[in-house]
N, C-alpha and C. Protein backbone atom coordinates (compact mmCIF):
# COMPACT_ATOMS: atom_id res chain seq x y z
N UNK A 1 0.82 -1.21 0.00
CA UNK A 1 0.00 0.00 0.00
C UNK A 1 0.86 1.27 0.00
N UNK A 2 2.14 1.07 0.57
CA UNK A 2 2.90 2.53 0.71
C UNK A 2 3.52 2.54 -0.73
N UNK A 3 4.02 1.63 -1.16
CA UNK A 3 4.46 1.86 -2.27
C UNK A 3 3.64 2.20 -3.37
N UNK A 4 2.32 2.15 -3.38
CA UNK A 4 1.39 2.80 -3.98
C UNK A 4 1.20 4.09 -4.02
N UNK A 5 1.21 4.53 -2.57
CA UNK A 5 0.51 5.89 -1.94
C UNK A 5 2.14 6.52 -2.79
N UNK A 6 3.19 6.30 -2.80
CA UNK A 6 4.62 6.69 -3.49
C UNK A 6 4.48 6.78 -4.86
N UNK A 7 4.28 5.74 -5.24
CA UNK A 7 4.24 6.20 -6.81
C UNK A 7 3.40 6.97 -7.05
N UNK A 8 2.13 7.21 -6.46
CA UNK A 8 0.63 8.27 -6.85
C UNK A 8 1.20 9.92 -6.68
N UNK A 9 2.10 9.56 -5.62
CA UNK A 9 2.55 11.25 -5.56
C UNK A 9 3.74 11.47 -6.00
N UNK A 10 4.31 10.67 -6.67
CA UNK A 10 5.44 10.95 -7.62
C UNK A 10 5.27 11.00 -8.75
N UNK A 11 3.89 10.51 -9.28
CA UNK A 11 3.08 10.80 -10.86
C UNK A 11 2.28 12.16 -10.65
N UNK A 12 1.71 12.71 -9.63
CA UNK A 12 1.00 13.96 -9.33
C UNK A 12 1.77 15.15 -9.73
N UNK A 13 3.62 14.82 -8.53
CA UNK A 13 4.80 15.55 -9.19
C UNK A 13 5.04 16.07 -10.03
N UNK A 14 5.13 14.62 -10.70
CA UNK A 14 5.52 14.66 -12.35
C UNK A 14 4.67 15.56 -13.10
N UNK A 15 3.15 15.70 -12.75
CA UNK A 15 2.34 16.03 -13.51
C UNK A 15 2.38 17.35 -13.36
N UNK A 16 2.68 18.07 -12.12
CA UNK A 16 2.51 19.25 -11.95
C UNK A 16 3.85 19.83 -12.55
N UNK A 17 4.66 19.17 -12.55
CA UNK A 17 6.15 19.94 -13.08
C UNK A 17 6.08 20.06 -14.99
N UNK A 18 5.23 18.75 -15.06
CA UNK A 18 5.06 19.02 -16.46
C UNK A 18 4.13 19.87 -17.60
N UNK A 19 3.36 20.92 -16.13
CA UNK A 19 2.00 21.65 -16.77
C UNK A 19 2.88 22.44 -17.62
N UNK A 20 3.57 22.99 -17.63
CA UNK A 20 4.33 23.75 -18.32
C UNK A 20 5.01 25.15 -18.08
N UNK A 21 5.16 26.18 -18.25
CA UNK A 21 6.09 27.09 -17.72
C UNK A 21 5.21 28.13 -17.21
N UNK A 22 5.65 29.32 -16.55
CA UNK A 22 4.03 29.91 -16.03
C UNK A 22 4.00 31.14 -17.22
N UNK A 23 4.64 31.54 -18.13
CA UNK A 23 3.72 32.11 -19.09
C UNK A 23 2.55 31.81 -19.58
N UNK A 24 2.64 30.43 -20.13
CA UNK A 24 2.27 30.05 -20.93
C UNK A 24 0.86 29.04 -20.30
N UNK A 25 1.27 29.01 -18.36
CA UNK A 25 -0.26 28.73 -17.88
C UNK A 25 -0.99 30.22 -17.54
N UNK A 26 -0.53 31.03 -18.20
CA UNK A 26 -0.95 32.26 -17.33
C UNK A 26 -2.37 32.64 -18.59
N UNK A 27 -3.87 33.14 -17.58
CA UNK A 27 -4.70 33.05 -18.93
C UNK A 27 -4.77 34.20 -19.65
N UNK A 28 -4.10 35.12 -19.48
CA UNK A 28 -4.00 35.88 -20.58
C UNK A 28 -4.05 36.02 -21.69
N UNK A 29 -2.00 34.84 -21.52
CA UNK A 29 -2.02 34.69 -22.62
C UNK A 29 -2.52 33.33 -23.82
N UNK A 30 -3.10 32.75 -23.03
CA UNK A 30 -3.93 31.17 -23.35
C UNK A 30 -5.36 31.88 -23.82
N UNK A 31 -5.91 32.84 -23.37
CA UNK A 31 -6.69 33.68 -24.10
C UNK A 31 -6.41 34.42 -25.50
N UNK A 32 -5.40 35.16 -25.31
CA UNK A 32 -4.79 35.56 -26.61
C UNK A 32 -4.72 34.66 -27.68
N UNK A 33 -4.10 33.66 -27.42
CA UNK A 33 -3.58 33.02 -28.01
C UNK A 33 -5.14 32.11 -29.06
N UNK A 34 -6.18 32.02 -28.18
CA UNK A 34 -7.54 31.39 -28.81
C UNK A 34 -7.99 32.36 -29.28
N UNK A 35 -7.91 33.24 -29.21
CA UNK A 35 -8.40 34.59 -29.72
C UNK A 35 -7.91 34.89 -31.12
N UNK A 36 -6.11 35.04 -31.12
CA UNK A 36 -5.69 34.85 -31.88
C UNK A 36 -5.72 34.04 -33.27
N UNK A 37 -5.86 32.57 -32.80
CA UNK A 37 -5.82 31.70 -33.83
C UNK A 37 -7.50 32.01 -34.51
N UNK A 38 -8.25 32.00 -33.78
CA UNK A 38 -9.29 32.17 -33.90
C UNK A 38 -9.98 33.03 -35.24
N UNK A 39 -9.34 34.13 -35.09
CA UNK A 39 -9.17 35.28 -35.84
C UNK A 39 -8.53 35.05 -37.23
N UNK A 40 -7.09 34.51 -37.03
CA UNK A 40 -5.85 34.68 -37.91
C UNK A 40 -5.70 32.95 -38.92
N UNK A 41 -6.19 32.27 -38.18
CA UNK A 41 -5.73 30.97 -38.56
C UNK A 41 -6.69 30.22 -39.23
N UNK A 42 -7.90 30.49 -39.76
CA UNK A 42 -8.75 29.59 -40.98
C UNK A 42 -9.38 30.58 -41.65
N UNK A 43 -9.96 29.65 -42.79
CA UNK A 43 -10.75 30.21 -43.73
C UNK A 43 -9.54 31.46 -44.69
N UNK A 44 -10.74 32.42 -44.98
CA UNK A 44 -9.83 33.64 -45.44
C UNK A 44 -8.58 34.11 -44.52
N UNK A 45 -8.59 34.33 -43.20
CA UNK A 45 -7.56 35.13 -42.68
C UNK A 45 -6.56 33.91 -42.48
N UNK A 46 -6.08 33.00 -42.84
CA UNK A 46 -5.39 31.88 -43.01
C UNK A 46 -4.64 31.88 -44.27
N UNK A 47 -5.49 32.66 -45.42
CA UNK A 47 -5.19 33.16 -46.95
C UNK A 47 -4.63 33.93 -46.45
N UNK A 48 -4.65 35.20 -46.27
CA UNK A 48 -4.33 36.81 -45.26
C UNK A 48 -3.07 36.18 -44.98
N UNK A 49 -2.90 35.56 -43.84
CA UNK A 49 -1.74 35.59 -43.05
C UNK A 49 -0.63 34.77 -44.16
N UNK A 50 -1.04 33.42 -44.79
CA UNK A 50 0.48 33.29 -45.59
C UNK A 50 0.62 34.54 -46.67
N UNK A 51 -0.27 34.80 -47.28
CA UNK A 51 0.13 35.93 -48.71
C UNK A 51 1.07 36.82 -48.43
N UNK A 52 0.78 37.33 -46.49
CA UNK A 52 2.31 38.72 -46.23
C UNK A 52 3.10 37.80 -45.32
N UNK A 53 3.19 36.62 -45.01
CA UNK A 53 4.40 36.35 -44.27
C UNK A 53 5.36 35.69 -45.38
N UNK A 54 6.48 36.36 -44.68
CA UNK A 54 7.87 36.41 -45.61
C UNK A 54 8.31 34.57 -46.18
N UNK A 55 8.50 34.60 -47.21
CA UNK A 55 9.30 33.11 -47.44
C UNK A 55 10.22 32.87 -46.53
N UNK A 56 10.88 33.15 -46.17
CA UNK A 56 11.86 32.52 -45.33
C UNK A 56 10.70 32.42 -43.94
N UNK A 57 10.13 32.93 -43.20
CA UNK A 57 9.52 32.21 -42.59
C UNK A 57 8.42 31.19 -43.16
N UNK A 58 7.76 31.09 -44.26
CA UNK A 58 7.28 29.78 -44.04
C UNK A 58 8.40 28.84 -44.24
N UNK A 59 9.49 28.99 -44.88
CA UNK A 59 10.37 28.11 -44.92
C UNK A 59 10.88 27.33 -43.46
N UNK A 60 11.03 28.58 -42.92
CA UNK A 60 12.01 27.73 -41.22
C UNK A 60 10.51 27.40 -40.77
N UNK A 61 9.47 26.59 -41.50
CA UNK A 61 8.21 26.23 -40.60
C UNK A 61 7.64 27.32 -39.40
N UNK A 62 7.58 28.27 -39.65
CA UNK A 62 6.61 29.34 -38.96
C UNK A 62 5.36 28.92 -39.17
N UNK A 63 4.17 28.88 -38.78
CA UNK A 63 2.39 28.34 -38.85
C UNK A 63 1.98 30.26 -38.08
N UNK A 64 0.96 29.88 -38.70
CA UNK A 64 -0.15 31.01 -38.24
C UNK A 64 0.18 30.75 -36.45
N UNK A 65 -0.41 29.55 -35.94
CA UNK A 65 -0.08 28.97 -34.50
C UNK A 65 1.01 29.66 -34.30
N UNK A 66 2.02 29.93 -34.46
CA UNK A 66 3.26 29.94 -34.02
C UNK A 66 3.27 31.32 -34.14
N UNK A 67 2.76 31.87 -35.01
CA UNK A 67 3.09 33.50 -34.80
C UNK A 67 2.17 34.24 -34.05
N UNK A 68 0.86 33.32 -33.59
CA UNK A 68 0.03 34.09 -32.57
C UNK A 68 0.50 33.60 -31.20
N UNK A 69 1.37 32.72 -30.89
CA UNK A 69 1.97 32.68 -29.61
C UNK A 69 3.51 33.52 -29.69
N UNK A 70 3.83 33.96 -30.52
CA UNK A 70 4.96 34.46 -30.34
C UNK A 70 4.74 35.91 -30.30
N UNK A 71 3.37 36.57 -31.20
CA UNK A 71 3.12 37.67 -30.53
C UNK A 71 1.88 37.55 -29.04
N UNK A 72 1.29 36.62 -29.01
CA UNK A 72 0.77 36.69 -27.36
C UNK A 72 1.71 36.76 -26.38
N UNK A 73 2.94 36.09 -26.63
CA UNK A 73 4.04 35.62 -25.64
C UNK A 73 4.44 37.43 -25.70
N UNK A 74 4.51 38.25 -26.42
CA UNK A 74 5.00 39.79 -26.18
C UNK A 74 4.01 40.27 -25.24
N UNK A 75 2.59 40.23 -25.58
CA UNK A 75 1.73 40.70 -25.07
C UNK A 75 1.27 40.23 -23.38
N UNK A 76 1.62 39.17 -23.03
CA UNK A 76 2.12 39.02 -22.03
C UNK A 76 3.37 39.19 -21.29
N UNK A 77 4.03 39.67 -21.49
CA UNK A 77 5.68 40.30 -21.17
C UNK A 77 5.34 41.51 -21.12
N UNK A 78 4.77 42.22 -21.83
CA UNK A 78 4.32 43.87 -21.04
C UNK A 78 3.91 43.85 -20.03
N UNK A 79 2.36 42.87 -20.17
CA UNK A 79 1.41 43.16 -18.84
C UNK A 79 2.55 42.92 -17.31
N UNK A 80 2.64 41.83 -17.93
CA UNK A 80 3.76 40.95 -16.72
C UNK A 80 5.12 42.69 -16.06
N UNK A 81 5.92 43.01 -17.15
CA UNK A 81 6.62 44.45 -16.95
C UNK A 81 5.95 45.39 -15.86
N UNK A 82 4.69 46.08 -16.87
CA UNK A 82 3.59 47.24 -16.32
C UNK A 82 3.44 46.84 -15.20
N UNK A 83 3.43 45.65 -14.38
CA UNK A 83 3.11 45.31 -13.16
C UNK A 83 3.76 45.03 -12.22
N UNK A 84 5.03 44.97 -12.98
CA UNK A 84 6.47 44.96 -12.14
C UNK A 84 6.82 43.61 -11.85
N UNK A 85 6.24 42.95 -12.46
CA UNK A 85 6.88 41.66 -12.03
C UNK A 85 8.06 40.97 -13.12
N UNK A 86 8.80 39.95 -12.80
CA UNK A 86 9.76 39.32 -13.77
C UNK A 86 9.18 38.66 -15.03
N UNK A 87 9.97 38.79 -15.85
CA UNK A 87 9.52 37.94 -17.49
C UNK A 87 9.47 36.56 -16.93
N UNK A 88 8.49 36.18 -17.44
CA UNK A 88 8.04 34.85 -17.61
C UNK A 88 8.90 33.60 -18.40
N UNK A 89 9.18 32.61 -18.01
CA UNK A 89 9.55 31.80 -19.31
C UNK A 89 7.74 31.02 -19.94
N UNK A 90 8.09 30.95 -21.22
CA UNK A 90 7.17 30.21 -22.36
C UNK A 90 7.61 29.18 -22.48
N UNK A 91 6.51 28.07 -22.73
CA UNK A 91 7.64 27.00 -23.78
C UNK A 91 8.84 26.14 -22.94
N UNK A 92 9.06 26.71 -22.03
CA UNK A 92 10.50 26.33 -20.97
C UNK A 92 11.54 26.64 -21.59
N UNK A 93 11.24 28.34 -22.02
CA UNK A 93 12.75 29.12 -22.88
C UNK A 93 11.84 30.71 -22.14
N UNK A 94 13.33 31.04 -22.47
CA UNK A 94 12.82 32.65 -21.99
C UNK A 94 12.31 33.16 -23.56
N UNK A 95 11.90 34.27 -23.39
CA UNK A 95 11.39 35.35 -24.52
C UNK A 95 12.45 35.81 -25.01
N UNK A 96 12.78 35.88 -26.38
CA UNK A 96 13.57 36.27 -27.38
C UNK A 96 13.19 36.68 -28.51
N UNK A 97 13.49 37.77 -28.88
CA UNK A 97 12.59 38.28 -30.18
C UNK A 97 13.70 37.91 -31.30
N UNK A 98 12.32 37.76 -32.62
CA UNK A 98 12.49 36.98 -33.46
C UNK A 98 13.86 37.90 -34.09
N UNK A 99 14.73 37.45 -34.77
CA UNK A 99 15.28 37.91 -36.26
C UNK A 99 15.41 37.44 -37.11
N UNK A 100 14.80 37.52 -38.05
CA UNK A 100 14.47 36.78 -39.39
C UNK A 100 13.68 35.65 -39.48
N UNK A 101 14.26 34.85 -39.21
CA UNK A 101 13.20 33.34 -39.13
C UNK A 101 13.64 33.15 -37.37
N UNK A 102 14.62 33.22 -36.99
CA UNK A 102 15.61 32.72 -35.78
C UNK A 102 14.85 33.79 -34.52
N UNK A 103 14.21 32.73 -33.53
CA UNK A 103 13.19 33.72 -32.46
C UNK A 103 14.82 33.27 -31.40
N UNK A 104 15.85 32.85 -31.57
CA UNK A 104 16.96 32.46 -30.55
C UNK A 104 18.42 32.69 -31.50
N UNK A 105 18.46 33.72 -32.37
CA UNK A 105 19.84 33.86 -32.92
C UNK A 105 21.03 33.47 -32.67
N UNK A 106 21.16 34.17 -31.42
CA UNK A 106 22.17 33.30 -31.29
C UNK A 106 22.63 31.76 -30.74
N UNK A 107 21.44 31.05 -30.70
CA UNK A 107 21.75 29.83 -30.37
C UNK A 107 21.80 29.04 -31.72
N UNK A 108 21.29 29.82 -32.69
CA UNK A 108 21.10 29.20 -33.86
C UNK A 108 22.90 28.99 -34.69
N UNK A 109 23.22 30.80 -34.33
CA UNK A 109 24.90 30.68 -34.72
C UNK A 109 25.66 29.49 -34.07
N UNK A 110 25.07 29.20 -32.44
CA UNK A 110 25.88 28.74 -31.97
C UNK A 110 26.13 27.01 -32.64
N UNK A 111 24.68 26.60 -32.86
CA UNK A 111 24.37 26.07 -33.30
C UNK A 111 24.90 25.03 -34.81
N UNK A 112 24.99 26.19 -35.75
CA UNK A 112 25.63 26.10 -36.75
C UNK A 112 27.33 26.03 -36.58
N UNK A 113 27.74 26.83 -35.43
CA UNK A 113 29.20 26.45 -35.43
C UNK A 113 29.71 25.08 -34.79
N UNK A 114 28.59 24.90 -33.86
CA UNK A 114 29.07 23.27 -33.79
C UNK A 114 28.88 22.35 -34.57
N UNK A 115 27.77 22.40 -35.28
CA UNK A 115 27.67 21.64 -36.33
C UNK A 115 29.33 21.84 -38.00
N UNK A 116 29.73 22.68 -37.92
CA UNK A 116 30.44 23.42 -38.51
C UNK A 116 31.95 22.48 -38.35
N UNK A 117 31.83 22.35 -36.79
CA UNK A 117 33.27 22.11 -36.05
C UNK A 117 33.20 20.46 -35.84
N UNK A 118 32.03 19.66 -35.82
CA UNK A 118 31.89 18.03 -36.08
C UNK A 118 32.28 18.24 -37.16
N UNK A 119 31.77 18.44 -38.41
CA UNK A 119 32.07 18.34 -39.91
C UNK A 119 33.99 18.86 -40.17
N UNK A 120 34.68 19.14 -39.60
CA UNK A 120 35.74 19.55 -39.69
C UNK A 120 36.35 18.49 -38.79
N UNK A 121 36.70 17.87 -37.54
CA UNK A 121 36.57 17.38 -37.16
C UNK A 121 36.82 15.52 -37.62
N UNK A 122 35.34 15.37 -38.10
CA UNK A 122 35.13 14.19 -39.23
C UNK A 122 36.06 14.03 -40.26
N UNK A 123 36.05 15.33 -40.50
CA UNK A 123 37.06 14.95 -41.99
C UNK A 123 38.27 15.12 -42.01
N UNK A 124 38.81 15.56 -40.51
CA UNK A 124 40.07 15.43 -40.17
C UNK A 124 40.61 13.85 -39.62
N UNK A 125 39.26 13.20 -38.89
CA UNK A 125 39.18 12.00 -38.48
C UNK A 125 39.46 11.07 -39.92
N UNK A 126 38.42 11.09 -40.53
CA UNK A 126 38.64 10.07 -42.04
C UNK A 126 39.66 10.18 -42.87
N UNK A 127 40.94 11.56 -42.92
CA UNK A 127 41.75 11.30 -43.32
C UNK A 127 42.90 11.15 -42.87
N UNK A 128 43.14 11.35 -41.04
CA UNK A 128 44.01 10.45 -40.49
C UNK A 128 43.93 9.28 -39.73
N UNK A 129 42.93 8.36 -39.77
CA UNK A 129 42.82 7.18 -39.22
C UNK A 129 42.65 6.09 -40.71
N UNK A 130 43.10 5.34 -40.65
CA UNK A 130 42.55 4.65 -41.50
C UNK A 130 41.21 3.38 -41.67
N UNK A 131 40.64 2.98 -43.03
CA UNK A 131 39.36 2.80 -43.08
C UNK A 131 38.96 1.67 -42.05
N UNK A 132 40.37 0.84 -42.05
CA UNK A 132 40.85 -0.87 -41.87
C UNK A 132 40.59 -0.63 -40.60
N UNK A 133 40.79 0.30 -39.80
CA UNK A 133 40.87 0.48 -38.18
C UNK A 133 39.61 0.05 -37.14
N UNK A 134 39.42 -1.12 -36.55
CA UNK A 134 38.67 -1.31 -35.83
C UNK A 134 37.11 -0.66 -35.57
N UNK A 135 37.25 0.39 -35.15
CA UNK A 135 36.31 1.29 -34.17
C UNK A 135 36.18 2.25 -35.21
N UNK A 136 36.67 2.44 -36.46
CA UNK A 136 36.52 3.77 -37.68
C UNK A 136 35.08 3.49 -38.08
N UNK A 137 34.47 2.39 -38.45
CA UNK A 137 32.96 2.61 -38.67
C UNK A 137 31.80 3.30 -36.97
N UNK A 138 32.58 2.98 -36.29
CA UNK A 138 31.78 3.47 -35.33
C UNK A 138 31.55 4.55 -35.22
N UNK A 139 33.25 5.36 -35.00
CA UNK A 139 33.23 6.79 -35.07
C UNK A 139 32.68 7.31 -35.98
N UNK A 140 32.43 6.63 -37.53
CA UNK A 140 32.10 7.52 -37.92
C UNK A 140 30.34 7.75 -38.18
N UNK A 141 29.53 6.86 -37.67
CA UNK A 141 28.61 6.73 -37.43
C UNK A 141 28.15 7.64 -36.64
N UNK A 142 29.08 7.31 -35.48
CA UNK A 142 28.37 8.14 -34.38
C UNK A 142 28.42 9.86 -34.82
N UNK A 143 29.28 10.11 -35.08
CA UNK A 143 29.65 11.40 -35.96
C UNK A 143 28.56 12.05 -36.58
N UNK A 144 27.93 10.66 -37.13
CA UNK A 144 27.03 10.77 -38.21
C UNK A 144 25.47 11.55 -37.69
N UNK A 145 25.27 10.83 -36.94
CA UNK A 145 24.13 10.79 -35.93
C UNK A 145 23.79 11.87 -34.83
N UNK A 146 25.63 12.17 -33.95
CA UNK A 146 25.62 12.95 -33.05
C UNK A 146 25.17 14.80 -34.05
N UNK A 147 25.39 14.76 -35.40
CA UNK A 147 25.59 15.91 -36.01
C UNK A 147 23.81 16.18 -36.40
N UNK A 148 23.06 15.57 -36.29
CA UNK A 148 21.70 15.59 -36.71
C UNK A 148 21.38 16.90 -35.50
């Protein structure tokens, strides 16, 4: 029985840690945000919204969805300001405004330079180890995989 009554409140835990971040339970902006889509995201205003959003964002997968939480997520960061309290995290990321397609720039650079520095790396690996070498399909597998 105790080990019951244990696991029930270690799944409750779980559950409460996993509601999600308090922006984003906050109803403001969970209002906005239905409001938003509501508005922006079918029928004609669904036409509306891709015709002026830029190619490169539909490219990096931007959705109507995604741009009414990314401007609700502002619109809650004022109220939250005006009231003096701390920025919220969303999502379980802080607020970062967009540039270009990239709402996290620089994680994106950072991003790309590691990816940048495996690929250099690799091909420093494949041309001083040779093919015959034991563990060379591994590495380079893993290489392969870790770079996704």
């Amino acid at each position: 029985m105790a080990g019951r009554t244990v696991r029930l409140v270690l799944l409750v835990g779980a559950a409460v840690l996993a509601s999600g971040s308090q922006g984003d339970r906050e109803p403001v902006y969970r209002d906005c945000v239905l409001r938003c889509e509501e508005r922006n995201c079918s029928g004609g205003a669904l036409k509306h919204f891709r015709s002026r959003q830029p190619i490169y964002m539909s490219l990096a997968g931007w959705t109507c969805q995604d741009d009414c939480k990314y401007e609700c997520m502002w619109v809650t960061v004022g109220l939250y300001l005006q009231e003096g309290h701390k920025v919220p995290q969303f999502h379980g990321k802080w607020p970062f405004f967009r540039f270009l397609c990239f709402q996290e720039p620089a994680s994106a650079v950072a991003s790309f330079l590691n990816g940048l520095a495996s690929l250099v790396m690799l091909c420093r690996y494949r041309t001083s180890v040779p093919a015959s070498s034991p563990m060379y399909p591994t590495c380079v597998a893993f290489a392969w995989l870790s770079g996704r």
